[in-house]
Structure formats: structure tokens, C-alpha cells
N, C-alpha and C. Protein backbone atom coordinates (compact mmCIF):
# COMPACT_ATOMS: atom_id res chain seq x y z
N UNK A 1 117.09 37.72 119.75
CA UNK A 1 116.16 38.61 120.38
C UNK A 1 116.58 40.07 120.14
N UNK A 2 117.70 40.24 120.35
CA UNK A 2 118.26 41.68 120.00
C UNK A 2 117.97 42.01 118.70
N UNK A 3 118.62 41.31 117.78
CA UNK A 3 118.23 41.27 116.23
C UNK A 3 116.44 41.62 116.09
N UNK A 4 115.26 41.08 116.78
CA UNK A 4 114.02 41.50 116.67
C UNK A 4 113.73 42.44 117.10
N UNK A 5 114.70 43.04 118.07
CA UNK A 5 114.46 44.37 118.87
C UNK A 5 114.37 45.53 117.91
N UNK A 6 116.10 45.51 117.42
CA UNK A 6 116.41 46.13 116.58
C UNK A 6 115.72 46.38 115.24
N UNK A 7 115.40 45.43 114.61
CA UNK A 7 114.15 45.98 114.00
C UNK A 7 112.86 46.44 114.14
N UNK A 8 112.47 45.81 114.96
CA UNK A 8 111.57 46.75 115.50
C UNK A 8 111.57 48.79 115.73
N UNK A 9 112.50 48.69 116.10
CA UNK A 9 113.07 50.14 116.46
C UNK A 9 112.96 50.83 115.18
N UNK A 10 114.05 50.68 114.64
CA UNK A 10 113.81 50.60 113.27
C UNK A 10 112.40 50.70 112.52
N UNK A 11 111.61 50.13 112.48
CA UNK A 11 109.94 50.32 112.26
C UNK A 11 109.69 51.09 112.74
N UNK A 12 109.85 51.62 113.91
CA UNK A 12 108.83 52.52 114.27
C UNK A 12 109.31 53.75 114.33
N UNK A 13 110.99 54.12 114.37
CA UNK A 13 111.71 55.39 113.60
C UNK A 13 111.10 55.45 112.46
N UNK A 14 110.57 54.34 111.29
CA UNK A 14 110.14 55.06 110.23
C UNK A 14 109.15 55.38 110.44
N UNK A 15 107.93 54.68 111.13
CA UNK A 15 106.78 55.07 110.91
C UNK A 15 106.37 56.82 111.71
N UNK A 16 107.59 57.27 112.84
CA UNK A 16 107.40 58.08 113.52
C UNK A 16 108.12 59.42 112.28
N UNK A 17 108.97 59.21 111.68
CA UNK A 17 109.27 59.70 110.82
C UNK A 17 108.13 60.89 109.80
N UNK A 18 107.42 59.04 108.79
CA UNK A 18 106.83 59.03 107.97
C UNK A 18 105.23 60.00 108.25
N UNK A 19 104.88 59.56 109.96
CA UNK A 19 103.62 60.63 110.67
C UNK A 19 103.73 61.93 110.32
N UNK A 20 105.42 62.18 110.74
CA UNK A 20 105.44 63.85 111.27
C UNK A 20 105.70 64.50 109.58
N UNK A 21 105.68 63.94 108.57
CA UNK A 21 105.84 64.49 107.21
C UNK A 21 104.63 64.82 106.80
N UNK A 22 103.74 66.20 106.90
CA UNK A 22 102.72 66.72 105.91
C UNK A 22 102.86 67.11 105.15
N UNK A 23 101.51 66.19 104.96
CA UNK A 23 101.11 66.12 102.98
C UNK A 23 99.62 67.20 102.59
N UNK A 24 99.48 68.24 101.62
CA UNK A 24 98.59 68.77 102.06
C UNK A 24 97.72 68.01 101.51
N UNK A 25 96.51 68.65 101.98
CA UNK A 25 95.20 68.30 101.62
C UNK A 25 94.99 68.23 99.80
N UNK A 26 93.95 67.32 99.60
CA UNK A 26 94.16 67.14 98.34
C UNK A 26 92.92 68.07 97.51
N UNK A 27 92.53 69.23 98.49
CA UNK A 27 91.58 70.50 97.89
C UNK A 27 92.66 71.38 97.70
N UNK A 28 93.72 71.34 99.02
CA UNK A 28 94.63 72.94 98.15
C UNK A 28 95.09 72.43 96.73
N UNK A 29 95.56 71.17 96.26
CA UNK A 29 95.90 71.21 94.93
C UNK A 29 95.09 71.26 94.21
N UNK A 30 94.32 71.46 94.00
CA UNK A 30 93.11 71.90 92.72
C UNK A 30 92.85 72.89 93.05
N UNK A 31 92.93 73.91 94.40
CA UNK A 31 92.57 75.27 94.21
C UNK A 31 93.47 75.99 92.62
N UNK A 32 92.37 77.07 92.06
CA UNK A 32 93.04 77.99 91.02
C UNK A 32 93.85 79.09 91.53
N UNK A 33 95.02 79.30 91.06
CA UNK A 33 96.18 80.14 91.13
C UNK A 33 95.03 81.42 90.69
N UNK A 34 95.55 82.59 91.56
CA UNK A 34 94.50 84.08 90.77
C UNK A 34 95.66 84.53 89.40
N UNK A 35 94.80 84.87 88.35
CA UNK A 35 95.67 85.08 87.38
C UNK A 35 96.34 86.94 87.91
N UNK A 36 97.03 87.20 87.37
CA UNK A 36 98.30 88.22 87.14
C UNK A 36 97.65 89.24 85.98
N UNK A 37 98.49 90.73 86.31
CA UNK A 37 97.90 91.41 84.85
C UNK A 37 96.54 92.02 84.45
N UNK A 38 95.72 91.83 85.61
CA UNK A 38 94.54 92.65 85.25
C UNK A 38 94.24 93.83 85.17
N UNK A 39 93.29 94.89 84.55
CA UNK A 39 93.51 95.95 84.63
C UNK A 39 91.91 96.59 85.25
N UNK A 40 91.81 97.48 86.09
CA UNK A 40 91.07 97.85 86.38
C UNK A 40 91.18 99.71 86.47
N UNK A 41 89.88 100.31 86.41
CA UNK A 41 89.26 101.66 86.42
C UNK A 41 89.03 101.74 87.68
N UNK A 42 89.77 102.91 88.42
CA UNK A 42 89.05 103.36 88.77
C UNK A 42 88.55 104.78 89.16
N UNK A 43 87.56 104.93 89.63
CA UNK A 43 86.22 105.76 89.07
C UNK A 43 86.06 106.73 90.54
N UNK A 44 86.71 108.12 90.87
CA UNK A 44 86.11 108.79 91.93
C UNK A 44 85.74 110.07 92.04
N UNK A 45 84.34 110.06 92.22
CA UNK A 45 83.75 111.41 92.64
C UNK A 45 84.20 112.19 93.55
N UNK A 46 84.71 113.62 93.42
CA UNK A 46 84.92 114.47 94.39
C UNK A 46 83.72 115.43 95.10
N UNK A 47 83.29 115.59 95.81
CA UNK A 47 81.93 116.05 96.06
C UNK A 47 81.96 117.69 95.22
N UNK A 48 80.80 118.48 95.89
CA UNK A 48 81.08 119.74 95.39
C UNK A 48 80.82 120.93 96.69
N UNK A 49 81.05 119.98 98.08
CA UNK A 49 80.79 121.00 99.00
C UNK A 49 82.16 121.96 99.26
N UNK A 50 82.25 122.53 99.41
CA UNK A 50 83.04 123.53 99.94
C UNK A 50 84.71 122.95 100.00
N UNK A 51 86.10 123.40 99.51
CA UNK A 51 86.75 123.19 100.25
C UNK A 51 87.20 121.36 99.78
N UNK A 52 86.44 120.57 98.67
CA UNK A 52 86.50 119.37 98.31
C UNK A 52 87.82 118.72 97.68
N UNK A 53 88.41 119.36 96.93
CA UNK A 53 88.94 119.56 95.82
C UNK A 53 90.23 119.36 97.00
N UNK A 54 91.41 118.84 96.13
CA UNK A 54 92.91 118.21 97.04
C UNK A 54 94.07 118.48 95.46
N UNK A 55 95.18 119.01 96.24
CA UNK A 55 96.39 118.69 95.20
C UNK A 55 97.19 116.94 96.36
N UNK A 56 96.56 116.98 96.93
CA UNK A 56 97.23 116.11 97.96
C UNK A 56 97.74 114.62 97.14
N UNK A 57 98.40 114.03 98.13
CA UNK A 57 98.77 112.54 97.41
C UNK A 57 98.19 111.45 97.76
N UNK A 58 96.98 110.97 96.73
CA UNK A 58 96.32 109.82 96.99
C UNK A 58 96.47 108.99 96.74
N UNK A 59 96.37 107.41 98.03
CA UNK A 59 96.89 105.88 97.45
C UNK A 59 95.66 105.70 97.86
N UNK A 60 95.20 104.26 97.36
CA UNK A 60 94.12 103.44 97.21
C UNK A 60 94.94 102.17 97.58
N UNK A 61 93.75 101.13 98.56
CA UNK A 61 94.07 99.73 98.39
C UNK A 61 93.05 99.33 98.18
N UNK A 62 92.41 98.02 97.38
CA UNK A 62 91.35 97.13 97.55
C UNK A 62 91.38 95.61 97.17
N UNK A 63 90.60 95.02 98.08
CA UNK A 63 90.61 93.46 98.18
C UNK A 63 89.14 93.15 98.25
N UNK A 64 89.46 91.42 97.60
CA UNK A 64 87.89 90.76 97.86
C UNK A 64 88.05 89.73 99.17
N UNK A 65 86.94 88.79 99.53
CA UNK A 65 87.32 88.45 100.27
C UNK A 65 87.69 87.20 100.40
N UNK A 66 88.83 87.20 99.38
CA UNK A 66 89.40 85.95 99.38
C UNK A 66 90.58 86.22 99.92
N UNK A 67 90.90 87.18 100.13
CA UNK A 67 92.12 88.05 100.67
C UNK A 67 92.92 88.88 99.53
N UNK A 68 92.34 88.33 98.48
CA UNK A 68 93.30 89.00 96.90
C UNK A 68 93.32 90.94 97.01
N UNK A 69 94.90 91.36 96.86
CA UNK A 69 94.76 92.75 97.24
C UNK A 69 95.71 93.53 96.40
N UNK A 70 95.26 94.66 95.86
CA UNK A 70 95.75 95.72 95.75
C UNK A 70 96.11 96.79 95.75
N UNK A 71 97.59 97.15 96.25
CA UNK A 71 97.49 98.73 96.46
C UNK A 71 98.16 99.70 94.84
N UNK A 72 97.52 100.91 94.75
CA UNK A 72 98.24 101.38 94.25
C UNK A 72 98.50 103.20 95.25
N UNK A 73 99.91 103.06 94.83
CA UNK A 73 100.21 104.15 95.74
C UNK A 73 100.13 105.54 95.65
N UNK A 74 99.38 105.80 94.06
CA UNK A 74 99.60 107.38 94.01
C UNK A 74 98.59 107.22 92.81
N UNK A 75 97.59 108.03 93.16
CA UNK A 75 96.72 107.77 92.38
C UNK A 75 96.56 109.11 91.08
N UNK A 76 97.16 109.15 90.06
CA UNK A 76 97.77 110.16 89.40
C UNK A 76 97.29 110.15 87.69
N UNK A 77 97.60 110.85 86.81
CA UNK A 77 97.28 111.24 85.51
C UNK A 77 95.63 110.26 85.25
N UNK A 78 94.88 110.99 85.46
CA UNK A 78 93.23 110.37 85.46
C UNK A 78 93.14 110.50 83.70
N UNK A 79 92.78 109.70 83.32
CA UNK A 79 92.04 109.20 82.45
C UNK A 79 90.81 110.44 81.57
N UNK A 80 90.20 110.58 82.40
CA UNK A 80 89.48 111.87 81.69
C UNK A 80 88.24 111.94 83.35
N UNK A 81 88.08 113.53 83.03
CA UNK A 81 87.02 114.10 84.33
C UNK A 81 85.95 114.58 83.80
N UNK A 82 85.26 113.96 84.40
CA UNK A 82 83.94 114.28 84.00
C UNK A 82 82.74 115.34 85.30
N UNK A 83 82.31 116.28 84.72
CA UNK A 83 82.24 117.30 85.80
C UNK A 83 80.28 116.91 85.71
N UNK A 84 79.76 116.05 86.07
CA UNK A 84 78.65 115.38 87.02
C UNK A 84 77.39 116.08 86.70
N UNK A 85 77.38 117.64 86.67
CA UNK A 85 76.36 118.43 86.51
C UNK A 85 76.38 117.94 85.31
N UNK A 86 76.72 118.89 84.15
CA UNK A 86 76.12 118.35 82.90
C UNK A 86 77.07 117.72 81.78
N UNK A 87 77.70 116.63 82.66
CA UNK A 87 78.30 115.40 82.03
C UNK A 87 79.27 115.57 80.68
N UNK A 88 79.85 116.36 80.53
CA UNK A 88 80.94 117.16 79.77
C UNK A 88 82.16 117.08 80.25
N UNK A 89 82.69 116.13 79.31
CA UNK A 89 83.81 115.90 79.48
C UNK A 89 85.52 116.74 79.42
N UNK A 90 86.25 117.11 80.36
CA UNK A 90 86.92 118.49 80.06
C UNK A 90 88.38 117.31 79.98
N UNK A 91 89.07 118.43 79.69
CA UNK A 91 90.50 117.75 78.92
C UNK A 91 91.10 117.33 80.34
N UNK A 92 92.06 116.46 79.64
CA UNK A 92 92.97 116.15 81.36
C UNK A 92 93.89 117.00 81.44
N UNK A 93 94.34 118.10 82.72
CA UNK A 93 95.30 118.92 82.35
C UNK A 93 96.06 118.33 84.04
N UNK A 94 95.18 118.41 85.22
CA UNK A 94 96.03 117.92 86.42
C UNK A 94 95.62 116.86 86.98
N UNK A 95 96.14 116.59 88.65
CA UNK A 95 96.11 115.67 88.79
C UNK A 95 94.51 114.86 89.22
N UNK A 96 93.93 115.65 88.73
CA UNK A 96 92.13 115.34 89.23
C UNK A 96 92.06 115.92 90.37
N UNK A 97 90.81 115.00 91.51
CA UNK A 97 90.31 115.53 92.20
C UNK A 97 89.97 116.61 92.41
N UNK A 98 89.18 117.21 91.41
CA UNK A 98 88.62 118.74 91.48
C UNK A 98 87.39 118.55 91.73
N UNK A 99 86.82 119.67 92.44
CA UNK A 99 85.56 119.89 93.27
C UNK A 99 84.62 119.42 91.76
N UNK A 100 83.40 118.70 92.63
CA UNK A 100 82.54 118.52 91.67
C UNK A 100 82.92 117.35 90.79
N UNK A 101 83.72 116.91 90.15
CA UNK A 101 84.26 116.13 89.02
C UNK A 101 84.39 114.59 89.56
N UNK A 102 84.20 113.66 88.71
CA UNK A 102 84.57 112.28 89.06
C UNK A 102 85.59 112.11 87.95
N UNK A 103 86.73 111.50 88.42
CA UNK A 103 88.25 110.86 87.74
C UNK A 103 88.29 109.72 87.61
N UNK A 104 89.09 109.05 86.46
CA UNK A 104 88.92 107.55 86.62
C UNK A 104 90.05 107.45 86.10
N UNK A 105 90.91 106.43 86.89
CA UNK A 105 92.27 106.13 86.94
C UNK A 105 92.42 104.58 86.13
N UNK A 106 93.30 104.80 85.51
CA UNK A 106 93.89 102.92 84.90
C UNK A 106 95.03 102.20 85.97
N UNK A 107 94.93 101.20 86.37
CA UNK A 107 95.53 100.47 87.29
C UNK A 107 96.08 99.07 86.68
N UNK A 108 97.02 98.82 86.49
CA UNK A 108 97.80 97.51 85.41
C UNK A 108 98.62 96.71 86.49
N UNK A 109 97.98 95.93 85.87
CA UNK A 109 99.12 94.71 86.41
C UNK A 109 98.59 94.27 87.83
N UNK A 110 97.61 93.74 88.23
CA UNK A 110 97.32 93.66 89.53
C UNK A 110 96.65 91.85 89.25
N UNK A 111 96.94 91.44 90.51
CA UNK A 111 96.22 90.21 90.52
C UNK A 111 94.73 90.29 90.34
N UNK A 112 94.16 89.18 89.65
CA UNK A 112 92.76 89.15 89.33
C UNK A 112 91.91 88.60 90.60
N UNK A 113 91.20 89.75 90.66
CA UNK A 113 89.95 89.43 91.90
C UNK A 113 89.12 88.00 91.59
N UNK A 114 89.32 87.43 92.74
CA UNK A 114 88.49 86.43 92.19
C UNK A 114 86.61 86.45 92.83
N UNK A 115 86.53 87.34 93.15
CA UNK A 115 85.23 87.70 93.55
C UNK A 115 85.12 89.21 93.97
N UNK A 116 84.18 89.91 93.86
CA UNK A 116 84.12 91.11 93.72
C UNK A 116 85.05 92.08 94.96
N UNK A 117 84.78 93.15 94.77
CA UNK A 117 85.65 94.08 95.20
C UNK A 117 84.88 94.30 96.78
N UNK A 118 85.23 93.99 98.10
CA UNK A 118 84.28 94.32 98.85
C UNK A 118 85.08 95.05 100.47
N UNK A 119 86.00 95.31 99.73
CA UNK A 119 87.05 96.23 100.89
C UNK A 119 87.60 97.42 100.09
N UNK A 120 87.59 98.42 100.54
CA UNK A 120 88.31 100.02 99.86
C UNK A 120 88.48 100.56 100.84
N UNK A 121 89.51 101.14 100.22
CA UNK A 121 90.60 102.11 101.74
C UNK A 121 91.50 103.43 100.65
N UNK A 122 90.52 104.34 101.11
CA UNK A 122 91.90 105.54 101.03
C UNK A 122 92.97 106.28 101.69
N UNK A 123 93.93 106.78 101.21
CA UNK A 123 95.35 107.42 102.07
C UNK A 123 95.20 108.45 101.43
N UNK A 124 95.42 109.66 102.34
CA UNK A 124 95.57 110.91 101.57
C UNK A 124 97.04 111.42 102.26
N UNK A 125 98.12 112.27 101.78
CA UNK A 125 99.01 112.53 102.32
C UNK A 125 99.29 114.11 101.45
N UNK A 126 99.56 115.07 102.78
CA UNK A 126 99.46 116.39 101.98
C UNK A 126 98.92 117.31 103.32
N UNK A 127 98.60 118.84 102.81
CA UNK A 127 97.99 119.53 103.87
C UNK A 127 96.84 119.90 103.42
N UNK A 128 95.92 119.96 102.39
CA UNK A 128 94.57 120.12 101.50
C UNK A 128 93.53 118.78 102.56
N UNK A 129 92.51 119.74 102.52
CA UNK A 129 91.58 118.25 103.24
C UNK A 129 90.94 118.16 101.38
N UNK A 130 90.86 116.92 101.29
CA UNK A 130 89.63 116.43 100.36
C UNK A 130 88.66 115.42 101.02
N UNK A 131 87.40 115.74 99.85
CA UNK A 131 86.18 114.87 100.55
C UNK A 131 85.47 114.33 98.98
N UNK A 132 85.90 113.11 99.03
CA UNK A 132 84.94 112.06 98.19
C UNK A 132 83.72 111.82 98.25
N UNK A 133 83.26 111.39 97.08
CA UNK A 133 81.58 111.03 97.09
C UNK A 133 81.31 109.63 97.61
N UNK A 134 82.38 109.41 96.60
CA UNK A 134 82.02 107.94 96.14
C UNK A 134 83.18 106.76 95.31
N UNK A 135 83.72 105.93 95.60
CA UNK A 135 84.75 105.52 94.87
C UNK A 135 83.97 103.98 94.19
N UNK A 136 84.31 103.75 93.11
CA UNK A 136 84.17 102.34 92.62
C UNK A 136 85.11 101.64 91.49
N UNK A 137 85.22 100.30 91.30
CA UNK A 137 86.22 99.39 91.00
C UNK A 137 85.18 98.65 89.66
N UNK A 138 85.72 99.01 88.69
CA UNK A 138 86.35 98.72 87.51
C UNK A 138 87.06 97.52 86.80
N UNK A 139 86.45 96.91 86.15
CA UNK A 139 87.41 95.43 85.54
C UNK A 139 87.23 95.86 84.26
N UNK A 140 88.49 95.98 83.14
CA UNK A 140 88.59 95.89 81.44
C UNK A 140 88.80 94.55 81.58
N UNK A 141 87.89 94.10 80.69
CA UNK A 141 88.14 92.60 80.50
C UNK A 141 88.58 92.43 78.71
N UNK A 142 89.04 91.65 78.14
CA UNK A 142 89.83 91.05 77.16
C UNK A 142 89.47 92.07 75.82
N UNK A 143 88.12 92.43 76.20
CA UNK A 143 87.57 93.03 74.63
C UNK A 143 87.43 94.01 74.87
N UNK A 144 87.87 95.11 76.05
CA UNK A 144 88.23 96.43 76.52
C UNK A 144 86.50 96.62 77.41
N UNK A 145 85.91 95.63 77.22
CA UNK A 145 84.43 95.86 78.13
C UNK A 145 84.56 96.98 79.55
N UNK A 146 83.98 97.43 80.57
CA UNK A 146 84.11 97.87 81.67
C UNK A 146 83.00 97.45 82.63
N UNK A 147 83.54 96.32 83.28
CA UNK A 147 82.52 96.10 84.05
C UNK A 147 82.69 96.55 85.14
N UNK A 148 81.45 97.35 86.36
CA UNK A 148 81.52 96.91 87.67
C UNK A 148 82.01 95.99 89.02
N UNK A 149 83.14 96.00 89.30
CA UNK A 149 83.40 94.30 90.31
C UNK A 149 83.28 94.99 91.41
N UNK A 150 82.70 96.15 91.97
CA UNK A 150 82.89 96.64 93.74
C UNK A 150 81.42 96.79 94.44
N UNK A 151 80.95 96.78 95.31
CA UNK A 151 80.46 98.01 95.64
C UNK A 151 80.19 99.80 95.51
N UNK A 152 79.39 100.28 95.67
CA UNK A 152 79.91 101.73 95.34
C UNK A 152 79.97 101.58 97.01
N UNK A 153 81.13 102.45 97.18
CA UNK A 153 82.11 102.77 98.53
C UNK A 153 81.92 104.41 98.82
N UNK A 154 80.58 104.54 99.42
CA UNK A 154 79.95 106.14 99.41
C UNK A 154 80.59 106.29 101.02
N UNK A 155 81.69 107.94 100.49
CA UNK A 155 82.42 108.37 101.85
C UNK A 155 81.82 109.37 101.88
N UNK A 156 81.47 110.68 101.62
CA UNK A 156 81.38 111.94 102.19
C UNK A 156 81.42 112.37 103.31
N UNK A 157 82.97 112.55 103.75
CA UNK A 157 83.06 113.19 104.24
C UNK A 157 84.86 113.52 103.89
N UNK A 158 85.25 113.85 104.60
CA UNK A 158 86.34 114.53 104.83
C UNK A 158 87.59 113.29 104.86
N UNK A 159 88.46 112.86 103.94
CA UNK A 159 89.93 111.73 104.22
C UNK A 159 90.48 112.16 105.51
N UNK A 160 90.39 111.51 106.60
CA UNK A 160 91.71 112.13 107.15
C UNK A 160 93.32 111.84 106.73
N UNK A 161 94.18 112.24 107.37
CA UNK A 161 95.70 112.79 106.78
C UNK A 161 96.35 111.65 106.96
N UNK A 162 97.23 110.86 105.80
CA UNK A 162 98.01 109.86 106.38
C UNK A 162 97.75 108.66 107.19
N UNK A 163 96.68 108.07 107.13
CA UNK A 163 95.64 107.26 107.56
C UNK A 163 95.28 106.48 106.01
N UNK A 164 94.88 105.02 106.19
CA UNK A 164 94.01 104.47 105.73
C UNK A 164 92.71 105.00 105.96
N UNK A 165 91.56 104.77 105.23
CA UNK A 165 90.17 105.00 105.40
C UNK A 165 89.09 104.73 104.71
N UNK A 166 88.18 104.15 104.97
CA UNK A 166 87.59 103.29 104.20
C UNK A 166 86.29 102.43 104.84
N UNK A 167 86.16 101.26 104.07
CA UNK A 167 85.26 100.19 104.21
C UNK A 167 85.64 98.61 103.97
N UNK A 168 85.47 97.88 104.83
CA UNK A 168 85.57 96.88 104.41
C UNK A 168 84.03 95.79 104.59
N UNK A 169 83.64 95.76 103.69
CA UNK A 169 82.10 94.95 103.92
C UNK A 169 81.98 93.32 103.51
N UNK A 170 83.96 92.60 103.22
CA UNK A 170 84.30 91.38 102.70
C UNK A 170 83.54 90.76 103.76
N UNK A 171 83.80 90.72 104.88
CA UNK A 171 83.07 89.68 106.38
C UNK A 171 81.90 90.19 107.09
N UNK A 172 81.23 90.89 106.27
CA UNK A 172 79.80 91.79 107.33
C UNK A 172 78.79 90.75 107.13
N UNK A 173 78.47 90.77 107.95
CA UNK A 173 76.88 89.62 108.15
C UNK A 173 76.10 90.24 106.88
N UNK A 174 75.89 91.18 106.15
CA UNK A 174 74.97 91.17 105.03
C UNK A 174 75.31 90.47 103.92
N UNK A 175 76.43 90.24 103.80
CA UNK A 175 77.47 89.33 102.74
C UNK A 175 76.56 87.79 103.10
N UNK A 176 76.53 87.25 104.66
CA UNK A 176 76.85 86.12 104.67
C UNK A 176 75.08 85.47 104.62
């Protein structure tokens, strides 16, 4: 009788064991890994009201809403400015954000969005107020293409200092 006890016990240490061991679900293993290395543009208008224009230090973050995110922290040597009135392109000499002008920055190495861009947040850090038009997100894809992946993210008004600031429209009922 002891001898049946004892196994018994035994059985059901394993089976109490074998319960408390999770196994995941057999959807997270076929979810796709986001690939690595992407490069994206991006693209921001400085308005032309008064006072627009920043030497200040700008970071950017943006995510979709899968949660996939990137920050970059200093948003610096632009690509080329293009001054909006009559679309003439002037040399790159600083760090952008000049009144009037939209800049477009190269960003490397970032995880690949796996659905569009639908959160943007700027940081400004400095004593210059700047005021954006408009920011948007940029995908080079394999054959140097430039596609669109955001929203346009229309701010005008004023960054405040050392603050995030922004939009996030990943979970807004117009999405859903």
C-alpha cells in the first residue's frame, strides 16, 4: 500500500511540475522578427512666422503601432534645404532649421516599421524657441526609392523646451 502511495505522489509531483512549465502559444512562433538597418528621411518644415528659425538641439522619436520605435537624438547635418517659396535648393552650410526652409535628415540603422509611422514626438533643448510646420517619415527602400510611411504630423506652433512633443494617432478611434 505504501509502495502505491508512493507512486502515486510521485505522479502527481510530475504532473504538478509539468502544469506550471509554459509553453508559448504557437502564434508567437511564427510571428516575423522586424528586420534591422533601415533607413529613413526625414523631412521638416520650419514655418516662416516670426522668430521660427532655432540653433537649438533637436531629437526626434517615432513609432508605429506595433510598438516598433525610434529615437534619434540630435537631429543634425540635413541633407539639403529647400526654401518652400520658390523651391530652390541652397547648399548645406548649418545645422538647418531656418525660417521658411524644410530639411531632410538621413536616419540609419533603425528597426523596420512594420506598419506605418503613426506616433511623432519632438525634443528641443537650447534657449531659441522654434516652430515647425510640419514633420514627415520617409522609407529608402533597396533601390534608393523614397516612400512616404507617416502621417504628415502638422505642429505650428511653438516646441516647448526639453519636453517631448508631438502626436500620437497609433490608438485613436480614426485608425480603428
Amino acid at each position: 500500500m505504501l509502495n502505491l502511495l508512493m507512486k502515486n505522489t510521485n505522479i502527481l509531483t510530475i504532473i504538478f511540475i509539468l502544469s506550471s512549465i509554459t509553453i508559448p502559444p504557437l502564434s508567437k512562433a511564427n510571428q516575423k522578427i522586424p528586420q534591422t538597418n533601415c533607413t529613413y528621411l526625414i523631412q521638416v518644415e520650419t514655418t516662416c512666422a516670426a522668430s521660427a528659425e532655432t540653433t537649438d538641439h533637436i531629437s526626434l522619436r517615432f513609432s508605429d503601432s506595433k510598438g516598433n520605435l525610434i529615437i534619434v537624438k540630435h537631429l543634425k547635418n540635413p541633407k539639403l534645404i529647400i526654401a518652400p517659396k520658390n523651391g530652390v535648393k541652397k547648399p548645406v552650410g548649418g545645422g538647418g532649421f531656418q525660417r521658411c526652409s524644410t530639411d531632410m535628415f538621413e536616419v540609419n540603422g533603425g528597426v523596420c516599421m512594420e506598419q506605418s509611422v503613426c506616433a511623432l514626438y519632438l525634443k528641443r533643448v537650447g534657449s531659441d524657441e522654434w516652430r515647425p510646420g510640419w514633420v514627415k517619415v520617409f522609407h529608402q527602400d533597396n533601390g534608393g526609392r523614397q516612400v512616404q510611411v507617416s502621417y504628415t504630423f502638422y505642429f505650428r506652433t511653438f516646441v516647448p523646451e526639453n519636453v517631448w512633443f508631438g502626436f500620437d494617432y497609433c490608438h485613436s478611434r480614426a485608425r480603428e
